[in-house]
C-alpha atoms as a PDB file:
ATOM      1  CA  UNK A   1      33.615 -15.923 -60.307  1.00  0.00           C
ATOM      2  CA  UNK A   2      30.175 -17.648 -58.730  1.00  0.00           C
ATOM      3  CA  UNK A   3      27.877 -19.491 -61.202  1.00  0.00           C
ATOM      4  CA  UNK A   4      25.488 -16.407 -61.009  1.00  0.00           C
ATOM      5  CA  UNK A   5      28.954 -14.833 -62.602  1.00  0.00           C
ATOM      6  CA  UNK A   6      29.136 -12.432 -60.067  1.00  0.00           C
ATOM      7  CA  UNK A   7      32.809 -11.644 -59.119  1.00  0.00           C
ATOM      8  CA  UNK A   8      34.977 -10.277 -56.014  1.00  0.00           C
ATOM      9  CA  UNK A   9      34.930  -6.367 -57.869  1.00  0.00           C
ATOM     10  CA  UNK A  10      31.569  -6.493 -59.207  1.00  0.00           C
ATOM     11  CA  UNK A  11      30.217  -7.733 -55.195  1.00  0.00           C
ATOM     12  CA  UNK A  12      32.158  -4.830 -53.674  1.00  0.00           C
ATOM     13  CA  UNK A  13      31.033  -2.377 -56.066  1.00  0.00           C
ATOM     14  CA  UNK A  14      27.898  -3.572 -55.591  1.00  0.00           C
ATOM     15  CA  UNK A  15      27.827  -3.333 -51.440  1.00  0.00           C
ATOM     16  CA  UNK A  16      29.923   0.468 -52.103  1.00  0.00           C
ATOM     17  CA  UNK A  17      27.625   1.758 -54.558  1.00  0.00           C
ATOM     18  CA  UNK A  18      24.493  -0.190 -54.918  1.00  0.00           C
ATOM     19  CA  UNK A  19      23.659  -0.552 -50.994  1.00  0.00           C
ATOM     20  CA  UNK A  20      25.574   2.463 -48.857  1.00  0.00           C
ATOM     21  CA  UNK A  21      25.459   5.154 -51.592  1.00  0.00           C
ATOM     22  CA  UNK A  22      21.686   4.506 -51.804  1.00  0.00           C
ATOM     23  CA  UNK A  23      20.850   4.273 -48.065  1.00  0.00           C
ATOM     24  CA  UNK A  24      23.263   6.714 -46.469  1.00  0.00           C
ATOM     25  CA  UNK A  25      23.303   9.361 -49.291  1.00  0.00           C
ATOM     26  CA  UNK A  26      20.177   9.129 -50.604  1.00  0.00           C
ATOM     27  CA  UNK A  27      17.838   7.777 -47.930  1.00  0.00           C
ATOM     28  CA  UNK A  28      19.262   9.512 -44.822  1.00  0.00           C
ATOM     29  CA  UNK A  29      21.108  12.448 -45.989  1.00  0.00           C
ATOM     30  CA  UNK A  30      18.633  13.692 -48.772  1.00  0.00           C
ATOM     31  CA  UNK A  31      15.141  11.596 -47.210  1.00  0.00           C
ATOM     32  CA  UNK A  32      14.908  10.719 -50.557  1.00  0.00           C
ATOM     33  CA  UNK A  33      13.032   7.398 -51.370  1.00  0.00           C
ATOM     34  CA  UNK A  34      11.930   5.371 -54.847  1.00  0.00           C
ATOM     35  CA  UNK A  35       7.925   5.248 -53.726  1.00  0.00           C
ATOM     36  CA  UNK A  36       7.593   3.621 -57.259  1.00  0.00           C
ATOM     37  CA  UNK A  37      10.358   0.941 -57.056  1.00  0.00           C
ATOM     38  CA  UNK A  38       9.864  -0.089 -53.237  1.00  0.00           C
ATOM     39  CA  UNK A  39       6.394   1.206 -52.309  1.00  0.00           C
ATOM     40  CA  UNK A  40       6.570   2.891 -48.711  1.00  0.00           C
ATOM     41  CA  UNK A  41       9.519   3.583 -46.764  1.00  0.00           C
ATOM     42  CA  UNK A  42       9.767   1.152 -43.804  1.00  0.00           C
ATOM     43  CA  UNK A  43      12.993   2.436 -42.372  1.00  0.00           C
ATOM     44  CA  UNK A  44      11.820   6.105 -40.473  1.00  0.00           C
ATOM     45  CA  UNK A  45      15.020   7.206 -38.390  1.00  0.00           C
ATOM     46  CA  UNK A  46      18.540   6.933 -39.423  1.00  0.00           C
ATOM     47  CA  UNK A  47      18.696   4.233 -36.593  1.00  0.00           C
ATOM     48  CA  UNK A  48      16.800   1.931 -38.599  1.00  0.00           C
ATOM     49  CA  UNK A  49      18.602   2.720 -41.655  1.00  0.00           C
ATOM     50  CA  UNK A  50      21.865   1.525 -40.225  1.00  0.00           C
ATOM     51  CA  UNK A  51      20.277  -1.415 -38.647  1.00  0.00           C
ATOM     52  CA  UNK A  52      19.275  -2.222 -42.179  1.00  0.00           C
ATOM     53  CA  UNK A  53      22.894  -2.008 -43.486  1.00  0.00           C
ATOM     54  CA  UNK A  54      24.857  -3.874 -40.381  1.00  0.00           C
ATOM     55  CA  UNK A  55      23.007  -7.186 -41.881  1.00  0.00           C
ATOM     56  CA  UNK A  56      23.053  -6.585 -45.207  1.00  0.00           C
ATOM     57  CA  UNK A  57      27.172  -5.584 -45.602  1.00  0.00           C
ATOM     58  CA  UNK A  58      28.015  -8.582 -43.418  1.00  0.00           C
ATOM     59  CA  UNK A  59      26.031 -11.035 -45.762  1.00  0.00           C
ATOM     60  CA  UNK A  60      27.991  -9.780 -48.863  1.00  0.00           C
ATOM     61  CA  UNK A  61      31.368 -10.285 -46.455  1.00  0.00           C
ATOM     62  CA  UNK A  62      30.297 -13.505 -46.394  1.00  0.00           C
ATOM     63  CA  UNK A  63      29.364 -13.725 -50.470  1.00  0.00           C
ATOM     64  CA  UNK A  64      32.961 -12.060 -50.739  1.00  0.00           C
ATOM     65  CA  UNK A  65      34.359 -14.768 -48.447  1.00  0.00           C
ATOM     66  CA  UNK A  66      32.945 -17.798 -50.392  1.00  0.00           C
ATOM     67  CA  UNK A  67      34.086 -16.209 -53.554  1.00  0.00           C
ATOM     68  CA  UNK A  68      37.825 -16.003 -52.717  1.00  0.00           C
ATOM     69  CA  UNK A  69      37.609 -19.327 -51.235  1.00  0.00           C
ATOM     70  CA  UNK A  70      36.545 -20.781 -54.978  1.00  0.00           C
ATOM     71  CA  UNK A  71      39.362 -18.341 -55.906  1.00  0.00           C
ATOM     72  CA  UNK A  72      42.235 -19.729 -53.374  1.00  0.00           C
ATOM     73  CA  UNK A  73      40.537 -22.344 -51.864  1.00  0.00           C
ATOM     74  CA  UNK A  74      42.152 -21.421 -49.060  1.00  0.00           C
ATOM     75  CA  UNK A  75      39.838 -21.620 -45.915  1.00  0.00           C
ATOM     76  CA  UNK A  76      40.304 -18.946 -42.942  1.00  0.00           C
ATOM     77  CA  UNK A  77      37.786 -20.450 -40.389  1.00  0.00           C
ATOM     78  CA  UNK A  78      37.090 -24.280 -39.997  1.00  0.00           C
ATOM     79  CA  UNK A  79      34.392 -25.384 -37.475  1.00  0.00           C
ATOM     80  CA  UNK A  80      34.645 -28.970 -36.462  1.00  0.00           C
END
């Protein structure tokens, strides 16, 4: 667990549920966006929505990744 408590299931739920669900089922597929939560929609074209998600799934790999590392400490990459 991270000292925001935020844990390997609840990160991948979150990226599953939280951030495709809402973008690819509710933004593109329905066009369906939360004006009152997030003002106006600045992702037009499905393009844009999936340019959107690329970044945003590989920055939770990487929260996932630092995670298991506190978890294993095992480390799969080492720059030197």
């Amino acid at each position: 667990m991270l000292p925001s408590r935020w844990h390997c299931l609840g990160l991948v739920q979150h990226l599953t549920l939280d951030v495709q669900r809402f973008w690819f089922r509710a933004v593109v597929a329905l066009a369906w966006w939360p004006h009152d939560l997030f003002g106006d929609p600045h992702l037009h074209t499905p393009r844009d929505v999936l340019l959107h998600v690329i970044p945003e799934t590989a920055c939770h790999a990487g929260h996932l990744d630092a995670a298991r590392e506190l978890i294993d400490g095992r480390r799969w990459l080492v720059l030197t």
